[in-house]
N, C-alpha and C. Protein backbone atom coordinates (compact mmCIF):
# COMPACT_ATOMS: atom_id res chain seq x y z
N UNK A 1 38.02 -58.22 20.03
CA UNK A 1 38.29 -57.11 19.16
C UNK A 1 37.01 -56.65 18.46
N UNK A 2 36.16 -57.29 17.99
CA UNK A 2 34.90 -57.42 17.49
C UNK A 2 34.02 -56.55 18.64
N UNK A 3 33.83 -56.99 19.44
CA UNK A 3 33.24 -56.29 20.65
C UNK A 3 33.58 -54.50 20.72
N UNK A 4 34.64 -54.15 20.82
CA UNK A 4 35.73 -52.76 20.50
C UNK A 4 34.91 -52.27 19.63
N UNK A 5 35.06 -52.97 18.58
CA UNK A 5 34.60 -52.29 17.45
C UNK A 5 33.05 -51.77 17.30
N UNK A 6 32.33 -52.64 17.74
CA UNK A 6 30.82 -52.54 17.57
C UNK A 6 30.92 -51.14 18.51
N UNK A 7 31.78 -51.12 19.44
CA UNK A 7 31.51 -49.57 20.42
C UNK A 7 31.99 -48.26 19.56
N UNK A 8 33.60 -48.70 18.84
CA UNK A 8 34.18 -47.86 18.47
C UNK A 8 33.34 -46.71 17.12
N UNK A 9 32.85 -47.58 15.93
CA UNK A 9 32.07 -47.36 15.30
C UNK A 9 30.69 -46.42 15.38
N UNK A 10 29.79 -46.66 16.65
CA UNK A 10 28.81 -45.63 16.70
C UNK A 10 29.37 -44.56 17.36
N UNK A 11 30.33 -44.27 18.37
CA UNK A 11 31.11 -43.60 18.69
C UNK A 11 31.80 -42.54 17.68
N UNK A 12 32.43 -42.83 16.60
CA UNK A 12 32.78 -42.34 15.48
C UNK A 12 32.16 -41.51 14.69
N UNK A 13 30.80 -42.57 14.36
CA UNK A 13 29.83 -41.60 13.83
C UNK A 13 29.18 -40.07 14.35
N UNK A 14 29.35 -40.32 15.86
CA UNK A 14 28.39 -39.80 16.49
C UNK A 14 29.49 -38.25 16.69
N UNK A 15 30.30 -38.27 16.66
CA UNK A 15 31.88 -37.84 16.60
C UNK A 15 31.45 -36.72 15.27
N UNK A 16 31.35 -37.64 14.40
CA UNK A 16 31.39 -37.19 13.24
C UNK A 16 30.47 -35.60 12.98
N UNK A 17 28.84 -36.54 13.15
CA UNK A 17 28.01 -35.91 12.80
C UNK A 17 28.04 -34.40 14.10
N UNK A 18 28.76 -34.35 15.15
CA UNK A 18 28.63 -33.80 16.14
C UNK A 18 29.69 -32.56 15.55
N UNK A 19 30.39 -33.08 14.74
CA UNK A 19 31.90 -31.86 14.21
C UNK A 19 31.46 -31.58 13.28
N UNK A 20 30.17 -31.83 12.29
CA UNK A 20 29.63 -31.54 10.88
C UNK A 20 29.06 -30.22 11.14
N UNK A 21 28.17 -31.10 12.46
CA UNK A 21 27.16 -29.75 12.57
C UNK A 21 27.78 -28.40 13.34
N UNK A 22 28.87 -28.87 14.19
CA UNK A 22 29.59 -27.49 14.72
C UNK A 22 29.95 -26.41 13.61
N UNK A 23 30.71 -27.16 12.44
CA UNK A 23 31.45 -26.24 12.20
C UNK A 23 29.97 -25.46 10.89
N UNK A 24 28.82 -26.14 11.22
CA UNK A 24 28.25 -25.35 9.93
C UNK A 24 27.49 -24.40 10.60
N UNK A 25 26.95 -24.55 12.29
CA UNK A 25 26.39 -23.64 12.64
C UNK A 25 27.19 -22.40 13.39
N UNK A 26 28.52 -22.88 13.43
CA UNK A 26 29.52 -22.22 14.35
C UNK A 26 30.68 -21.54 13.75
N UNK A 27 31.20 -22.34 12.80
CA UNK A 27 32.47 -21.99 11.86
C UNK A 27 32.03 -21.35 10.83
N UNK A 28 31.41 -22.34 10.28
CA UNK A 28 31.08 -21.60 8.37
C UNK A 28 30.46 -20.15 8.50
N UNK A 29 30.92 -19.87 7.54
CA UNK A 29 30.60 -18.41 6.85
C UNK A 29 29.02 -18.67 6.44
N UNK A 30 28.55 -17.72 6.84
CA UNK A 30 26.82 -18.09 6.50
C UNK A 30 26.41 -17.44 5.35
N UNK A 31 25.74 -18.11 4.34
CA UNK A 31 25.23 -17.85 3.03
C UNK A 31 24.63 -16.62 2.87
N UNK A 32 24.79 -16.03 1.97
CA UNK A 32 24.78 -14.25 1.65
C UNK A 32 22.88 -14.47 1.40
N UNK A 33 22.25 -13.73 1.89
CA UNK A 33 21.26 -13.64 1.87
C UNK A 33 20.50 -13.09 0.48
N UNK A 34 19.64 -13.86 -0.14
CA UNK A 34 18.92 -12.95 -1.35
C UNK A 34 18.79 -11.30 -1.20
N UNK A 35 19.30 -10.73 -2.32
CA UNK A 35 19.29 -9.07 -2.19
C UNK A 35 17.36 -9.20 -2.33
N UNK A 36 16.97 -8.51 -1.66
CA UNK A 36 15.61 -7.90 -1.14
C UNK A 36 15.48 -6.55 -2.12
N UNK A 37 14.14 -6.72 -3.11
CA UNK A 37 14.28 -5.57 -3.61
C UNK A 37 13.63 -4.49 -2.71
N UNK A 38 13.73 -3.59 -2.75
CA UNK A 38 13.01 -2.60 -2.00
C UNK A 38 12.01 -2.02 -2.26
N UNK A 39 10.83 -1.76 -1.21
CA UNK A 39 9.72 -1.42 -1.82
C UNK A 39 10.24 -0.10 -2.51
N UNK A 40 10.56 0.71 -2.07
CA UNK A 40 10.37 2.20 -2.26
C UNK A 40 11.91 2.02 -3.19
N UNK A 41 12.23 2.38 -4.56
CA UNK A 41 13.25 2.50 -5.53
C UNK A 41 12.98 4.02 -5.54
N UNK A 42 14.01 4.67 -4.97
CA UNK A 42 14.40 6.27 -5.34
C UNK A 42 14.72 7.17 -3.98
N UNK A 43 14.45 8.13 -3.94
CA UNK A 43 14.65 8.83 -2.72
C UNK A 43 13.60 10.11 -2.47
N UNK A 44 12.96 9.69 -1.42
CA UNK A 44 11.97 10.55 -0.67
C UNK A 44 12.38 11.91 -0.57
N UNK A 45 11.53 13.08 -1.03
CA UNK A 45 12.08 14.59 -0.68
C UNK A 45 10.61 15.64 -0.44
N UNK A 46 10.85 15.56 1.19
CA UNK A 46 9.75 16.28 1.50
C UNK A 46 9.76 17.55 1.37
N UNK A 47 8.57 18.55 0.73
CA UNK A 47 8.60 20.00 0.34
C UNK A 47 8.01 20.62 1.76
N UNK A 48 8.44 21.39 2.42
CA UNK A 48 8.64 22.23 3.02
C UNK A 48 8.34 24.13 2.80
N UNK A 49 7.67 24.51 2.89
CA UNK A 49 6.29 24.40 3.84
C UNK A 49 5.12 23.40 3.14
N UNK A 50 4.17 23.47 3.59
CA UNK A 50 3.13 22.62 3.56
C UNK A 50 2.76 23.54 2.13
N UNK A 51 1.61 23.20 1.42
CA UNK A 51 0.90 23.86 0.68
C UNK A 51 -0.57 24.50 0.98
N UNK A 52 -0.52 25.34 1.37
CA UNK A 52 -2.21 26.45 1.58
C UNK A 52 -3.01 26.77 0.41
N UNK A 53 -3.91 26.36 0.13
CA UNK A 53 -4.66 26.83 -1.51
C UNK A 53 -5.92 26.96 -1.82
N UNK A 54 -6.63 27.98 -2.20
CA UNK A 54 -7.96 28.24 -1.87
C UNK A 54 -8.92 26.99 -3.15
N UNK A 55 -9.53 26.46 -2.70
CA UNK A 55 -10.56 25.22 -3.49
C UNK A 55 -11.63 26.02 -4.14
N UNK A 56 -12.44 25.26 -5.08
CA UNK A 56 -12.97 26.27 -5.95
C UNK A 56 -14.34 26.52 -5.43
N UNK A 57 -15.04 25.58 -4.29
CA UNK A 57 -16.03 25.62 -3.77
C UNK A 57 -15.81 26.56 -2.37
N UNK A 58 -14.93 27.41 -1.92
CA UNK A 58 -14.98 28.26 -0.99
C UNK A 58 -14.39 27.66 0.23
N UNK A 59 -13.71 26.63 0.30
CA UNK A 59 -12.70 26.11 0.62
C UNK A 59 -11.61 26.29 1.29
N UNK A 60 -11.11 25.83 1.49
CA UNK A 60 -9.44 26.11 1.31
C UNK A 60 -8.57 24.67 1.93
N UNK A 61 -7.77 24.02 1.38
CA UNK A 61 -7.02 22.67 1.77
C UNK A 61 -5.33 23.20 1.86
N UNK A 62 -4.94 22.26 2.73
CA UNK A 62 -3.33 22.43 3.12
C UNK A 62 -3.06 20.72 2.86
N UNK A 63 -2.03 20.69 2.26
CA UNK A 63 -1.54 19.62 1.89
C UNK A 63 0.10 19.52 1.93
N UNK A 64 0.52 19.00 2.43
CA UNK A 64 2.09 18.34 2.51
C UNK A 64 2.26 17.57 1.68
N UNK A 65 3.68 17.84 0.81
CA UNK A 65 3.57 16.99 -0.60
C UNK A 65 5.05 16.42 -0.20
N UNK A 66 5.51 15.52 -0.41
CA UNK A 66 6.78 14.28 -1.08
C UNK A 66 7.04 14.05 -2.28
N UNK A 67 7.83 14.37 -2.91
CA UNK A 67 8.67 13.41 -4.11
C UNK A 67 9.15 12.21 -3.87
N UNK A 68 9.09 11.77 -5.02
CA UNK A 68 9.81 10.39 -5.05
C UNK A 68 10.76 10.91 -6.28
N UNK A 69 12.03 11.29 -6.01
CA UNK A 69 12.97 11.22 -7.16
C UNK A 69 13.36 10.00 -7.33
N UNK A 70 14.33 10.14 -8.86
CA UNK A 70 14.65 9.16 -9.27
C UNK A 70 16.28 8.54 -8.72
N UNK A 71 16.79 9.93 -8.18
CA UNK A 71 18.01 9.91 -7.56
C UNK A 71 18.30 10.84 -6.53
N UNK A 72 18.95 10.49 -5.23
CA UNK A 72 19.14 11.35 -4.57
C UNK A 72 19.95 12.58 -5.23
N UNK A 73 19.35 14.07 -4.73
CA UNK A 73 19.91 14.98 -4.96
C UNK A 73 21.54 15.32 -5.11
N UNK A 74 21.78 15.76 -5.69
CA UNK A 74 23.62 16.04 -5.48
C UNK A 74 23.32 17.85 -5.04
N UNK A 75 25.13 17.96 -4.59
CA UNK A 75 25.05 19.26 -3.64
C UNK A 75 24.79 20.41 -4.72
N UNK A 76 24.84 20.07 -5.87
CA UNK A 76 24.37 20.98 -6.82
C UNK A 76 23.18 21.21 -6.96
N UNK A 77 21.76 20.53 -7.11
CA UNK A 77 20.84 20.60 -6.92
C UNK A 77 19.87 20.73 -5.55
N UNK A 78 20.68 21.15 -4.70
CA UNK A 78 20.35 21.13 -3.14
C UNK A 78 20.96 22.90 -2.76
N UNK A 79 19.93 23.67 -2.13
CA UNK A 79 20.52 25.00 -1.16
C UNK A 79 19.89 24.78 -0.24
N UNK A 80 20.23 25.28 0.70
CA UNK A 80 20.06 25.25 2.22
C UNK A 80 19.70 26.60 3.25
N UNK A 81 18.71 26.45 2.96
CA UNK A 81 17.91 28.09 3.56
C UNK A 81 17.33 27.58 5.11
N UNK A 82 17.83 28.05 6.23
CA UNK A 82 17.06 28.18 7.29
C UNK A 82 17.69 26.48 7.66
N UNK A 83 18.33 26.10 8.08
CA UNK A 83 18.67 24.85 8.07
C UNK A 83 18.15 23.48 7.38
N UNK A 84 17.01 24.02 6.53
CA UNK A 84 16.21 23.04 5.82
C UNK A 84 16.60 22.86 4.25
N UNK A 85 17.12 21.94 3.83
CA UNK A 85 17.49 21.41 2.75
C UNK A 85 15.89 21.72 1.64
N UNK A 86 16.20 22.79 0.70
CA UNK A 86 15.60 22.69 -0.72
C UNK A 86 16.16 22.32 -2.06
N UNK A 87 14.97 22.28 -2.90
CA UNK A 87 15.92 21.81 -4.15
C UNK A 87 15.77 23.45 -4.89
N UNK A 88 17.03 23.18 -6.02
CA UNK A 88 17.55 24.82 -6.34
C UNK A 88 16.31 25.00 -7.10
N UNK A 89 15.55 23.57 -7.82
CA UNK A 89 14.17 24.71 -8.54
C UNK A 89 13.07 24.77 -7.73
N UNK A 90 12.79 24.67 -6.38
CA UNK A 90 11.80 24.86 -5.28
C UNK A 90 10.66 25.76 -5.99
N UNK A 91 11.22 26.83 -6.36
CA UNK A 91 9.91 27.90 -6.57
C UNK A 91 9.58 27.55 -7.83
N UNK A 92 9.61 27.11 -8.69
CA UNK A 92 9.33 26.38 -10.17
C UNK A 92 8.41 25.05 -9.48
N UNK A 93 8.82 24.51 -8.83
CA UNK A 93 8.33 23.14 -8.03
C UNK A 93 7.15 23.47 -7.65
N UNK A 94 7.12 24.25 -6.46
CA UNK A 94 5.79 24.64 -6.12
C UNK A 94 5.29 25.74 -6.62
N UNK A 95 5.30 26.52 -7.83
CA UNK A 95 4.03 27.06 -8.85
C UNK A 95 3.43 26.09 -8.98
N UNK A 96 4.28 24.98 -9.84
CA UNK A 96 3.21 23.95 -10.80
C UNK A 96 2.53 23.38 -9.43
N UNK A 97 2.57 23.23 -8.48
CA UNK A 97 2.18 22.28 -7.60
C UNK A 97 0.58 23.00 -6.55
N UNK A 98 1.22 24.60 -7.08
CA UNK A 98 0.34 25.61 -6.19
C UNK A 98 -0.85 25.50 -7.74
N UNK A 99 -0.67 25.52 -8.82
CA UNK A 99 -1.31 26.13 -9.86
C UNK A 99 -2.10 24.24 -10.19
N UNK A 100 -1.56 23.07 -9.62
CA UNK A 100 -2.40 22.38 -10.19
C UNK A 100 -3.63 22.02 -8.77
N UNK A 101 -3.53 22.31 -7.35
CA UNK A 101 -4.05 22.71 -6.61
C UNK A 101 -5.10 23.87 -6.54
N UNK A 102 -4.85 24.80 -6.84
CA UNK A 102 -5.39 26.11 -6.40
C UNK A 102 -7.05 25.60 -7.46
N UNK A 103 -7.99 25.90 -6.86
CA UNK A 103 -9.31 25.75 -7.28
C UNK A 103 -9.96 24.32 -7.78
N UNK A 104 -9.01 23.14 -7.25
CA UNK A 104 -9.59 21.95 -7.05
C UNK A 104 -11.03 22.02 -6.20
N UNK A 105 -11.61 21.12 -6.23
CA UNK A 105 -12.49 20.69 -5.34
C UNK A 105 -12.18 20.30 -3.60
N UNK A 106 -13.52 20.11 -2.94
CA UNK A 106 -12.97 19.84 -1.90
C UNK A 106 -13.06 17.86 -2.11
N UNK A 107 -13.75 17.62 -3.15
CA UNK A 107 -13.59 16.13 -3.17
C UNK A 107 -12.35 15.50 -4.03
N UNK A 108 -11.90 16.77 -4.82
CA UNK A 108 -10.81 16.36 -5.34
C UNK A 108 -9.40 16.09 -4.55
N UNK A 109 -9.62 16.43 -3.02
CA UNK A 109 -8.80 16.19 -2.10
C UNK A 109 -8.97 15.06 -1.02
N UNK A 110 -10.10 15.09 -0.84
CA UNK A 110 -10.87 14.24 -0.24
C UNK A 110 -11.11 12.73 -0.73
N UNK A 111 -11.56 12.16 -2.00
CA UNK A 111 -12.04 11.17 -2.43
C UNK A 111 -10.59 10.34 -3.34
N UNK A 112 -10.37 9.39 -2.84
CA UNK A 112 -9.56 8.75 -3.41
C UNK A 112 -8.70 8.59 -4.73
N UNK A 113 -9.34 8.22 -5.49
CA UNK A 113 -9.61 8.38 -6.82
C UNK A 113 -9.35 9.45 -7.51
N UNK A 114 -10.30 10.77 -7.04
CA UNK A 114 -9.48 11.90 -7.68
C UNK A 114 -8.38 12.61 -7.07
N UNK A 115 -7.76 12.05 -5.74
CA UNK A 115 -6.88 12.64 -5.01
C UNK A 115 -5.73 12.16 -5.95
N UNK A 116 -6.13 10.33 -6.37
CA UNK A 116 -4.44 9.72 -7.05
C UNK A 116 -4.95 10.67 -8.43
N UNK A 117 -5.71 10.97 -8.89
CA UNK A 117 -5.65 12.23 -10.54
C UNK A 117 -4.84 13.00 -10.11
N UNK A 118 -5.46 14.04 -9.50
CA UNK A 118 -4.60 15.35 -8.74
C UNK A 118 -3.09 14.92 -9.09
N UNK A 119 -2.76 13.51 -8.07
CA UNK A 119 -1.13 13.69 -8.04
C UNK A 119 -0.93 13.22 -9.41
N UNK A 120 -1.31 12.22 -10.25
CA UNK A 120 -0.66 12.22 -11.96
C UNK A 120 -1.00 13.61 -12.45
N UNK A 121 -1.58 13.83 -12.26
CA UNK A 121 -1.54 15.74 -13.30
C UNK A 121 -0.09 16.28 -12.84
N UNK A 122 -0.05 16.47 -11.41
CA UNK A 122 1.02 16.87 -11.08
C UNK A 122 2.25 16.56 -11.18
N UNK A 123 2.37 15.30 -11.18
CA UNK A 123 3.38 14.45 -11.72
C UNK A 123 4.14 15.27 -12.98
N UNK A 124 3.04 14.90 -13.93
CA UNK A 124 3.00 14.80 -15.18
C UNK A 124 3.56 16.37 -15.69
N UNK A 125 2.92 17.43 -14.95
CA UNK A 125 3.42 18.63 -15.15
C UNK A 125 4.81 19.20 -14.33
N UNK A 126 5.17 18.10 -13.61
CA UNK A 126 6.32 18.85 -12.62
C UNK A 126 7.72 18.22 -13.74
N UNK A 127 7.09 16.74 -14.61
CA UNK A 127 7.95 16.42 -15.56
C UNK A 127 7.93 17.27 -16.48
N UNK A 128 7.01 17.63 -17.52
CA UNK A 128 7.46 18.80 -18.27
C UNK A 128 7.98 20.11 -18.46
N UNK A 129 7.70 20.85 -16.59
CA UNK A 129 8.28 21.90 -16.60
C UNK A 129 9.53 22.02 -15.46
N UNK A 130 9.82 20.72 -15.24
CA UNK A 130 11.63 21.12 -13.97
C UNK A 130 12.24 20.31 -14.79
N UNK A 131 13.52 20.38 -14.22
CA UNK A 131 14.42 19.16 -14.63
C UNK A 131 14.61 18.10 -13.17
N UNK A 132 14.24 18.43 -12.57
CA UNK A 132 14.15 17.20 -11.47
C UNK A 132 13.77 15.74 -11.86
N UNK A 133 13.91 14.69 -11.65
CA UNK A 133 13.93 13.50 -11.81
C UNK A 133 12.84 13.04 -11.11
N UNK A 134 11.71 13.01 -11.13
CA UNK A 134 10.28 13.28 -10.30
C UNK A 134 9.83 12.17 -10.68
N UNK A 135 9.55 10.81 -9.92
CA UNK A 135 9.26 9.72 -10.13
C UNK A 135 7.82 9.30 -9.46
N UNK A 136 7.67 10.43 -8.79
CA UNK A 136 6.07 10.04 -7.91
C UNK A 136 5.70 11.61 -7.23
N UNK A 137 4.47 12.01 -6.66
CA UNK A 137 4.12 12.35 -5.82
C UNK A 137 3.40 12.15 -5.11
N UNK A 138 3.87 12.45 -3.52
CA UNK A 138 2.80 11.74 -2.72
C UNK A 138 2.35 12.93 -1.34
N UNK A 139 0.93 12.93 -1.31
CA UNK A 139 0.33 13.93 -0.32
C UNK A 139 0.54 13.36 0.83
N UNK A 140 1.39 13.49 1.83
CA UNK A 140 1.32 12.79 3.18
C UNK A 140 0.64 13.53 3.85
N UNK A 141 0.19 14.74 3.96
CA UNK A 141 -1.24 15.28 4.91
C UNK A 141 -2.15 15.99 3.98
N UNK A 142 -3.03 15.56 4.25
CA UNK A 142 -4.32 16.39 3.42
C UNK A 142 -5.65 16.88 4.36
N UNK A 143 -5.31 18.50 4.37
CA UNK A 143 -6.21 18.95 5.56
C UNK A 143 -7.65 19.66 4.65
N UNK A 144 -8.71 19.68 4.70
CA UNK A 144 -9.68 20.47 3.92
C UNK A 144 -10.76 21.29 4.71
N UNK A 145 -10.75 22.43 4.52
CA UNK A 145 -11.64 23.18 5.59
C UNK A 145 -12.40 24.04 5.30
């Protein structure tokens, strides 16, 4: 009986550990993963057309601008011209955006440093004069010619 046993025993175990691990890689419900913050907090809104603007050195730069709102738009703050989604203060949007552009430099587009100025001025003025929720701007093309 002793003999039995010495078999029965690692047998058991082996039993065991073999139904532990099934049901944790196979059965169980798998642990909810840490929420991931996201780089980007808000919602991207690209302006449409590009921006054309004469530089003060004889110039002229085209630049494609992005928002970063603070919330996606609702259908109230959204019209729809030409199948392309604008926001209802578009032409308020791009004055300030044409007027903090228009007679920059060509290094003020060009050079790093004063390119991130450019966009806090703009920032800064698209907050005082819209009601949009304007959490960033960002130049995704910057052409200078």
């Amino acid at each position: 009986m002793k003999g039995k046993l010495k078999l029965i025993l690692p047998g058991l175990l082996v039993l065991a550990l073999a139904g532990g691990a099934a049901y944790k890689f196979v059965l169980a419900k798998p642990a909810k993963a840490a929420a991931v913050k996201p780089k980007v907090e808000g919602t991207l809104f690209a302006l449409s057309p590009e921006f054309v603007v004469n530089l003060s050195d004889n110039h002229y730069g085209k630049v494609t601008v992005a928002l970063l709102l603070a919330a996606a738009p609702t259908a109230n703050e959204l019209s729809v011209t030409a199948t392309t989604p604008t926001l209802t203060e578009d032409p308020m949007i791009r004055s300030v955006i044409t007027n903090d552009l228009t007679g920059a430099t060509t290094g003020d587009l060009i050079a790093r440093t004063q390119r991130n100025a450019l966009r806090t001025k703009i920032l800064h003025d698209l907050q005082a004069s819209t009601d949009v929720g304007v959490k960033g701007v960002l130049f995704t093309d910057v052409v200078v010619q």
